[in-house]
C-alpha atoms as a PDB file:
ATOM      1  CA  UNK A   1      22.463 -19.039 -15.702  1.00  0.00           C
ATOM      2  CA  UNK A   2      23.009 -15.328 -15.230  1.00  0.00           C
ATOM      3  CA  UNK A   3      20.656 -14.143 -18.638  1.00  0.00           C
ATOM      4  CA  UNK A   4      18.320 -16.497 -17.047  1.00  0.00           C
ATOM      5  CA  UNK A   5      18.449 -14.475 -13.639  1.00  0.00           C
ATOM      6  CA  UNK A   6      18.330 -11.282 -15.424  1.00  0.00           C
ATOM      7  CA  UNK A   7      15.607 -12.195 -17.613  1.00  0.00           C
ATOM      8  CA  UNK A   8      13.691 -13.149 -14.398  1.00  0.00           C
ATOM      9  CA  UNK A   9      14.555  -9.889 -12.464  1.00  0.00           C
ATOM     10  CA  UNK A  10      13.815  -7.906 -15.894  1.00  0.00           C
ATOM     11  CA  UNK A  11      10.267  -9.512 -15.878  1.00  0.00           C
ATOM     12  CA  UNK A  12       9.432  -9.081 -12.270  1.00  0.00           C
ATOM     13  CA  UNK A  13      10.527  -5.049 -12.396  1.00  0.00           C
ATOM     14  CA  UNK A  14       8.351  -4.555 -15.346  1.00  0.00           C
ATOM     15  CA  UNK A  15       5.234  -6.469 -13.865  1.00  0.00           C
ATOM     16  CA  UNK A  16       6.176  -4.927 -10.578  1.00  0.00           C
ATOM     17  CA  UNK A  17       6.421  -1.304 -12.946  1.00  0.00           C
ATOM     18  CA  UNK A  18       2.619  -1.824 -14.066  1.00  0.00           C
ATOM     19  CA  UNK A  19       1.481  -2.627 -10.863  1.00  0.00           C
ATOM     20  CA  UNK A  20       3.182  -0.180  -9.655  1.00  0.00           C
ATOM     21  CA  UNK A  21       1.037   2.791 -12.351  1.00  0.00           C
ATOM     22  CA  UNK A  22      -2.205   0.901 -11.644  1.00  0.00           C
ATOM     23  CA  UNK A  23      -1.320   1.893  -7.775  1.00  0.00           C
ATOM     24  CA  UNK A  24      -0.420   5.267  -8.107  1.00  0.00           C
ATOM     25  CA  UNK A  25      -3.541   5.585 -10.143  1.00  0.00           C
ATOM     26  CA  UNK A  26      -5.564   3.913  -8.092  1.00  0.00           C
ATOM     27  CA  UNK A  27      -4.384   5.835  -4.757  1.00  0.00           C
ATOM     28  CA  UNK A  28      -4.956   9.583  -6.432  1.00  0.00           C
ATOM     29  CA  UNK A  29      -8.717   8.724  -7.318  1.00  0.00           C
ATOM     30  CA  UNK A  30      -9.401   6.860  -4.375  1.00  0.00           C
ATOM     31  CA  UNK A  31      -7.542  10.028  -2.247  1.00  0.00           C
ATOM     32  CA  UNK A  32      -9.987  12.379  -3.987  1.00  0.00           C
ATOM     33  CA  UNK A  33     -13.171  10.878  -3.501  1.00  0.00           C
ATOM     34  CA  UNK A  34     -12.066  10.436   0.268  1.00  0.00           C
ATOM     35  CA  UNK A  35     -11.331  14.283   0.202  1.00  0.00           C
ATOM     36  CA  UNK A  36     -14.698  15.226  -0.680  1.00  0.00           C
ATOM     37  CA  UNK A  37     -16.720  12.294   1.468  1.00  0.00           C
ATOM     38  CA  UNK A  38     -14.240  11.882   4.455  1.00  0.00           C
ATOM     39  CA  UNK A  39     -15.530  14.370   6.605  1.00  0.00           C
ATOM     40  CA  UNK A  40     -18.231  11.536   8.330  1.00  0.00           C
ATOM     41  CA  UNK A  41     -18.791   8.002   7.470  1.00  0.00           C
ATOM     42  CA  UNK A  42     -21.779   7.500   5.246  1.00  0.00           C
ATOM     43  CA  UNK A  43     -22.455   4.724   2.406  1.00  0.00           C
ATOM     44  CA  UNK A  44     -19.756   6.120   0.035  1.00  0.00           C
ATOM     45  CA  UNK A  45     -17.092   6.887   2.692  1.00  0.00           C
ATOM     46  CA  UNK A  46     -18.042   3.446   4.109  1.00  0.00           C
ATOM     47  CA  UNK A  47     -17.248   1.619   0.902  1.00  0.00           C
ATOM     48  CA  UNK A  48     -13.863   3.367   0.162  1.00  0.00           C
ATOM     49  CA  UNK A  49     -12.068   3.380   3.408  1.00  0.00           C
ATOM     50  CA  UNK A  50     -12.934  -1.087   3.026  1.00  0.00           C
ATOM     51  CA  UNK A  51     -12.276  -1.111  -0.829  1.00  0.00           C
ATOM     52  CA  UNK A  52      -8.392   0.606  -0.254  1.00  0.00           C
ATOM     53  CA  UNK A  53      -7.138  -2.265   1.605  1.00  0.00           C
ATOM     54  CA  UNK A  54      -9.173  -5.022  -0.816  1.00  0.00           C
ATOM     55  CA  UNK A  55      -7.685  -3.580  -3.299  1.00  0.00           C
ATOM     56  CA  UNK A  56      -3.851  -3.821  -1.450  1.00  0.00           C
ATOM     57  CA  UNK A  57      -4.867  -7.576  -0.943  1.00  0.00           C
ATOM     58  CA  UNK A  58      -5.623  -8.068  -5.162  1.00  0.00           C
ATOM     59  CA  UNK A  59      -2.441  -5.856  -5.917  1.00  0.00           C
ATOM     60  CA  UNK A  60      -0.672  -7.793  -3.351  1.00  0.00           C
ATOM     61  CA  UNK A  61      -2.061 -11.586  -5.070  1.00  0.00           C
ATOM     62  CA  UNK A  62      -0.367  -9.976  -8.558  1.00  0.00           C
ATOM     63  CA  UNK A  63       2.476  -9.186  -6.840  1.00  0.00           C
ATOM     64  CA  UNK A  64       3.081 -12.458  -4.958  1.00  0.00           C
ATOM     65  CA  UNK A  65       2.472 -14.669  -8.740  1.00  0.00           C
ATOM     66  CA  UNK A  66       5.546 -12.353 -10.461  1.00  0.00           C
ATOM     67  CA  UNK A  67       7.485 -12.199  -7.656  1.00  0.00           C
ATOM     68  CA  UNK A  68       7.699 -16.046  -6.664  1.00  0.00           C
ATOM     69  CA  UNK A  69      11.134 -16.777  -8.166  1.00  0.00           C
ATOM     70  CA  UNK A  70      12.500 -13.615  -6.196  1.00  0.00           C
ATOM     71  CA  UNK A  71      12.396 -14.798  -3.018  1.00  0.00           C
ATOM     72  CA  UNK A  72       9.430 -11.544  -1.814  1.00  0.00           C
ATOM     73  CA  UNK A  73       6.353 -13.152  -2.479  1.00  0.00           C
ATOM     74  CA  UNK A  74       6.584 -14.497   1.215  1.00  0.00           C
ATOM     75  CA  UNK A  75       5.887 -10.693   2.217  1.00  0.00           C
ATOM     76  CA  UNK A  76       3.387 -10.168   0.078  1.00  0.00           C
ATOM     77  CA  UNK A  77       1.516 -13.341   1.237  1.00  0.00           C
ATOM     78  CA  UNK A  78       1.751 -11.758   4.514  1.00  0.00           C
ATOM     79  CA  UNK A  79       0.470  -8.148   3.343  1.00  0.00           C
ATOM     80  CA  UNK A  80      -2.334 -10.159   1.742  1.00  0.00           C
ATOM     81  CA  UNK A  81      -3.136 -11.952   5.313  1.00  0.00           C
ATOM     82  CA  UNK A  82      -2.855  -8.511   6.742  1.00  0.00           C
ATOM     83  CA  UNK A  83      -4.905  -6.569   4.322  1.00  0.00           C
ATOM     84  CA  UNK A  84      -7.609  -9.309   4.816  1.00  0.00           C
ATOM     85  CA  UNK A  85      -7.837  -9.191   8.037  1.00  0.00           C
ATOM     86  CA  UNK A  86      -7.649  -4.927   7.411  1.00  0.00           C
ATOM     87  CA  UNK A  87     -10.906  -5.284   5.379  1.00  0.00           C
ATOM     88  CA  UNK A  88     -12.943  -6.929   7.902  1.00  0.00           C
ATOM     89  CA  UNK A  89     -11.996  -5.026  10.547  1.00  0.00           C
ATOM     90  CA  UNK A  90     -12.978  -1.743   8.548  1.00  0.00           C
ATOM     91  CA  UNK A  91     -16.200  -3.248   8.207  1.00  0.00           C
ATOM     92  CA  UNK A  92     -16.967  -3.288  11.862  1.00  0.00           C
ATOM     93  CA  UNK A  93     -15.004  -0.068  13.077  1.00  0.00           C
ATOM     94  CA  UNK A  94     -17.587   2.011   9.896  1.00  0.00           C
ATOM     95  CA  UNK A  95     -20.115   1.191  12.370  1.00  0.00           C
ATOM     96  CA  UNK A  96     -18.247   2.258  15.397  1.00  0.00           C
ATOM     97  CA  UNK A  97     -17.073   5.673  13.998  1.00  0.00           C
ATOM     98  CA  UNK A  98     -14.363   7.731  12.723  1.00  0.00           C
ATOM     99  CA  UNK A  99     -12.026   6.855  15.962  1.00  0.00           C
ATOM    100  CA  UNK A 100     -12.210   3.272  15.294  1.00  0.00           C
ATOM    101  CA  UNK A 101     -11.646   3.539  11.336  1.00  0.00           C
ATOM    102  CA  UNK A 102      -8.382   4.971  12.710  1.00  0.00           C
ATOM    103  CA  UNK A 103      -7.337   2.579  15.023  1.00  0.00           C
ATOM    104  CA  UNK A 104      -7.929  -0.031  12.736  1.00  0.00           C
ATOM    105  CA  UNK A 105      -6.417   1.709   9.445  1.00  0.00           C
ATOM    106  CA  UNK A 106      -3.527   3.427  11.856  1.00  0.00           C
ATOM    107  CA  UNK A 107      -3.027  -0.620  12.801  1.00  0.00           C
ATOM    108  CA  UNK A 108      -2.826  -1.763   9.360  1.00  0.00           C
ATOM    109  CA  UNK A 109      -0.169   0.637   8.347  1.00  0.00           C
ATOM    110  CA  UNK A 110       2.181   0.140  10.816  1.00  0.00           C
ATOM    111  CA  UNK A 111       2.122  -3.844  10.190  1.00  0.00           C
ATOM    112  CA  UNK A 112       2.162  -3.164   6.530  1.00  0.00           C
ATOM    113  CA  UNK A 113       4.750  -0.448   6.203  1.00  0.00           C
ATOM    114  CA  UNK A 114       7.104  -2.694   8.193  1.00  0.00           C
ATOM    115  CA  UNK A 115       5.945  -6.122   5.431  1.00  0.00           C
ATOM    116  CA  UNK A 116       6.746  -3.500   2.698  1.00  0.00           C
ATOM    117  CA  UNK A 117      10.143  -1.797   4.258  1.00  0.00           C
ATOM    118  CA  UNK A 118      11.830  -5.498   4.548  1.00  0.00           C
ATOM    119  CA  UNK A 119       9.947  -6.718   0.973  1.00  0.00           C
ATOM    120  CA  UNK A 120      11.637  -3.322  -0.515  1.00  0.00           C
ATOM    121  CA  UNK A 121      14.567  -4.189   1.395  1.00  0.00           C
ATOM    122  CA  UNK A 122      14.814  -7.800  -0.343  1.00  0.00           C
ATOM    123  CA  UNK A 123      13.900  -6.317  -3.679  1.00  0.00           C
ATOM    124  CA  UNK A 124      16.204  -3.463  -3.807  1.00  0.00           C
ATOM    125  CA  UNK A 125      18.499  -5.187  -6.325  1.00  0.00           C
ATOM    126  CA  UNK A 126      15.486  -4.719  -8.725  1.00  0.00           C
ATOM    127  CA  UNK A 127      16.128  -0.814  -8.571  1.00  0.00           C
ATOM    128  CA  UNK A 128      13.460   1.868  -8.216  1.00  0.00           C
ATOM    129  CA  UNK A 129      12.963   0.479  -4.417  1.00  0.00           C
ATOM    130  CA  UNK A 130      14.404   2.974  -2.422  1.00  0.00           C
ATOM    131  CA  UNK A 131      10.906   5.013  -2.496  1.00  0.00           C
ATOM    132  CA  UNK A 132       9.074   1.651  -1.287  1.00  0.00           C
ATOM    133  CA  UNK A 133      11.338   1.201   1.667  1.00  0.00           C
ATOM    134  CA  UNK A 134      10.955   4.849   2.155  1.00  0.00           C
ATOM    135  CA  UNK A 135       6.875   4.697   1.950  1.00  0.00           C
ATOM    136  CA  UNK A 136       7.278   1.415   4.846  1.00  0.00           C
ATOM    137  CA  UNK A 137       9.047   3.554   6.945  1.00  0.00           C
ATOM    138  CA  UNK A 138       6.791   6.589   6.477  1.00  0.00           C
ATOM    139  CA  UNK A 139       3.854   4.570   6.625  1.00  0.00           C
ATOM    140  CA  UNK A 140       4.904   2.752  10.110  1.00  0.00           C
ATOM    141  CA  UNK A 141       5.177   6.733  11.604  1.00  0.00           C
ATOM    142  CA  UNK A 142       1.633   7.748  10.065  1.00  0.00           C
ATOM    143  CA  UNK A 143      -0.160   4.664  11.408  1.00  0.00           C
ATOM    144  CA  UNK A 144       1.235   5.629  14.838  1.00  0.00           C
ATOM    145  CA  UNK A 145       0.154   8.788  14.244  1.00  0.00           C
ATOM    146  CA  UNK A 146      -3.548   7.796  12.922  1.00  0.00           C
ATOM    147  CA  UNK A 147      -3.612   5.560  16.028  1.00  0.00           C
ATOM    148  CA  UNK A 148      -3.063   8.581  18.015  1.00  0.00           C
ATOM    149  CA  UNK A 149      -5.746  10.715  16.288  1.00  0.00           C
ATOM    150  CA  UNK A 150      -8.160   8.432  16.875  1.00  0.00           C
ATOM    151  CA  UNK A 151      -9.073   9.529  20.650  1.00  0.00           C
ATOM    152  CA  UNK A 152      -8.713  13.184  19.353  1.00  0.00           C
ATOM    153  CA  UNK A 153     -11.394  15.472  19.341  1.00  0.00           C
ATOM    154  CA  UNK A 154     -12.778  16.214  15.992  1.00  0.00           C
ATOM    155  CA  UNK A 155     -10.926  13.255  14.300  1.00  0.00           C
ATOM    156  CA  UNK A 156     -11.355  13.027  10.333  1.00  0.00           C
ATOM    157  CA  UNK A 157     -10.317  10.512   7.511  1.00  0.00           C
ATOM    158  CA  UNK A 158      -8.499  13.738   5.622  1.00  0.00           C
ATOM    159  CA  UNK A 159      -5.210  12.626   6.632  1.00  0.00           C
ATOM    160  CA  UNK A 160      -6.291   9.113   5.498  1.00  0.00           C
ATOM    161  CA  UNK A 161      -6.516  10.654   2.216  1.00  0.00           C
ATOM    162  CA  UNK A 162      -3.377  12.081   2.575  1.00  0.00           C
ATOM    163  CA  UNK A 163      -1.862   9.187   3.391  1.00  0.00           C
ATOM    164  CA  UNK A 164      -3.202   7.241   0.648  1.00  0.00           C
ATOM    165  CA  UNK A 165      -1.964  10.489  -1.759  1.00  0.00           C
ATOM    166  CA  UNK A 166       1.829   9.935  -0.474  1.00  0.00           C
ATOM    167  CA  UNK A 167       1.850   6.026  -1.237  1.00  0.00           C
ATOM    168  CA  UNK A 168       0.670   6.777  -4.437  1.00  0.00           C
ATOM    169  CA  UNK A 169       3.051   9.285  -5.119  1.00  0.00           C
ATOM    170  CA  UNK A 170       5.960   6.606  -3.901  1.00  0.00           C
ATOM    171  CA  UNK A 171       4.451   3.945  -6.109  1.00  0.00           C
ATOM    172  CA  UNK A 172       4.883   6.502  -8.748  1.00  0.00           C
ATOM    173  CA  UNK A 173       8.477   7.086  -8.166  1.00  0.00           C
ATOM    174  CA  UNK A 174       9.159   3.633  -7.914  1.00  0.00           C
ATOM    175  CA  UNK A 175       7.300   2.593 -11.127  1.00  0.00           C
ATOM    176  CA  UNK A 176       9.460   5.617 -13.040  1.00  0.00           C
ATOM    177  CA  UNK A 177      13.016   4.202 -11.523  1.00  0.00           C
ATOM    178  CA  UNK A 178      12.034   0.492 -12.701  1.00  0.00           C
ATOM    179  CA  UNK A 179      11.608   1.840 -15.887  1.00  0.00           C
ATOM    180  CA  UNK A 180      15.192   1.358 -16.458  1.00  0.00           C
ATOM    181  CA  UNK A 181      15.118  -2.018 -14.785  1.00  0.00           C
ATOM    182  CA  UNK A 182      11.738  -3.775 -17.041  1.00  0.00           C
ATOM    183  CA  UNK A 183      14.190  -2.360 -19.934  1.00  0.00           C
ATOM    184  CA  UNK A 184      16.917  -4.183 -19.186  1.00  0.00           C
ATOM    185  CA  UNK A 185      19.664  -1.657 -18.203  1.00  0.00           C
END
C-alpha cells in the first residue's frame, strides 16, 4: 500500500514538475510581450492580458487530471471556475480601460492566490511547495494592490507584467525542488 502511495505522489510531482516548466516558460514570454505592449490596451495587449488567465484555466484542467488521487484537484476545479469567469471578465473591462483590467485582474489574484496558498498547503507533502504557498500569499497582497491602482492616475499593466514575471519565477523554484520528488527521493 505505501509503494503504491509513493508511486502515486512520485507521478503527480513529476507531472506537477512539467507543468510547472511549461508555466515558468509560459509566464517570462507572456511578461515580455506585456512589457513592450502594456503601456495602453490595443489588439495585442487585448489578447494577452485574456489569454494569461485561459491559459491558468488549461494548466489548471492538467493539473486537476494528475492530481485527482491527491485529494487537490478540488482547488484546481475551483481555480478553473475562477479563471473562467477571469477570462470573460477581461473581455469586457479591455473595452472599459486600463482601470478596469485592474480591478478585474487585481480580483482574480486575490481569489486565486488564496485557491493556490491552501492547494500548496494540501500538497506540501509533495515537496517543492513552499514557493507555491509563498506565490498565493504574494499574489493575494498584489491583487489588493492592482485593485488599488486601478483608480490611480496614470495606471499601467507594467506591474501586471511584473506580476506575471514573479509567478513564473515561483513556478520555477517549485518545478526545481520537485525534481527530487518526480525522482523518487
Amino acid at each position: 500500500m505505501t509503494t503504491v502511495a509513493a508511486s502515486s505522489s512520485t507521478g503527480i510531482a513529476s507531472t506537477l514538475r512539467r507543468l510547472y516548466f511549461i508555466r515558468f516558460g509560459f509566464a517570462i514570454v507572456w511578461a515580455g510581450l506585456m512589457f513592450v505592449v502594456g503601456s495602453s490596451i490595443g489588439p495585442l495587449s487585448a489578447t494577452l492580458i485574456v489569454l494569461y488567465p485561459l491559459f491558468d484555466v488549461a494548466a489548471a484542467i492538467v493539473d486537476a487530471r494528475s492530481s485527482r488521487a491527491s485529494g487537490s484537484a478540488l482547488g484546481m476545479y475551483v481555480n478553473i471556475a475562477i479563471s473562467s469567469l477571469t477570462a470573460i471578465g477581461l473581455v469586457v473591462a479591455v473595452m472599459s480601460g486600463i482601470p478596469a483590467v485592474l480591478q478585474v485582474w487585481g480580483g482574480w489574484a486575490v481569489v486565486a492566490g488564496i485557491v493556490q496558498l491552501i492547494v500548496g498547503l494540501r500538497r506540501r507533502k509533495l515537496g517543492g511547495q513552499w514557493a507555491m504557498i509563498a506565490s498565493g500569499g504574494i499574489s493575494v497582497l498584489a491583487g489588493t494592490s492592482f485593485f488599488l491602482q486601478a483608480s490611480s492616475d496614470g495606471a499601467t499593466l507594467s506591474n501586471v507584467a511584473g506580476y506575471a514575471t514573479l509567478g513564473g519565477i515561483f513556478f520555477l523554484v517549485s518545478a526545481l525542488r520537485l525534481g527530487r520528488a518526480a525522482k523518487g527521493n
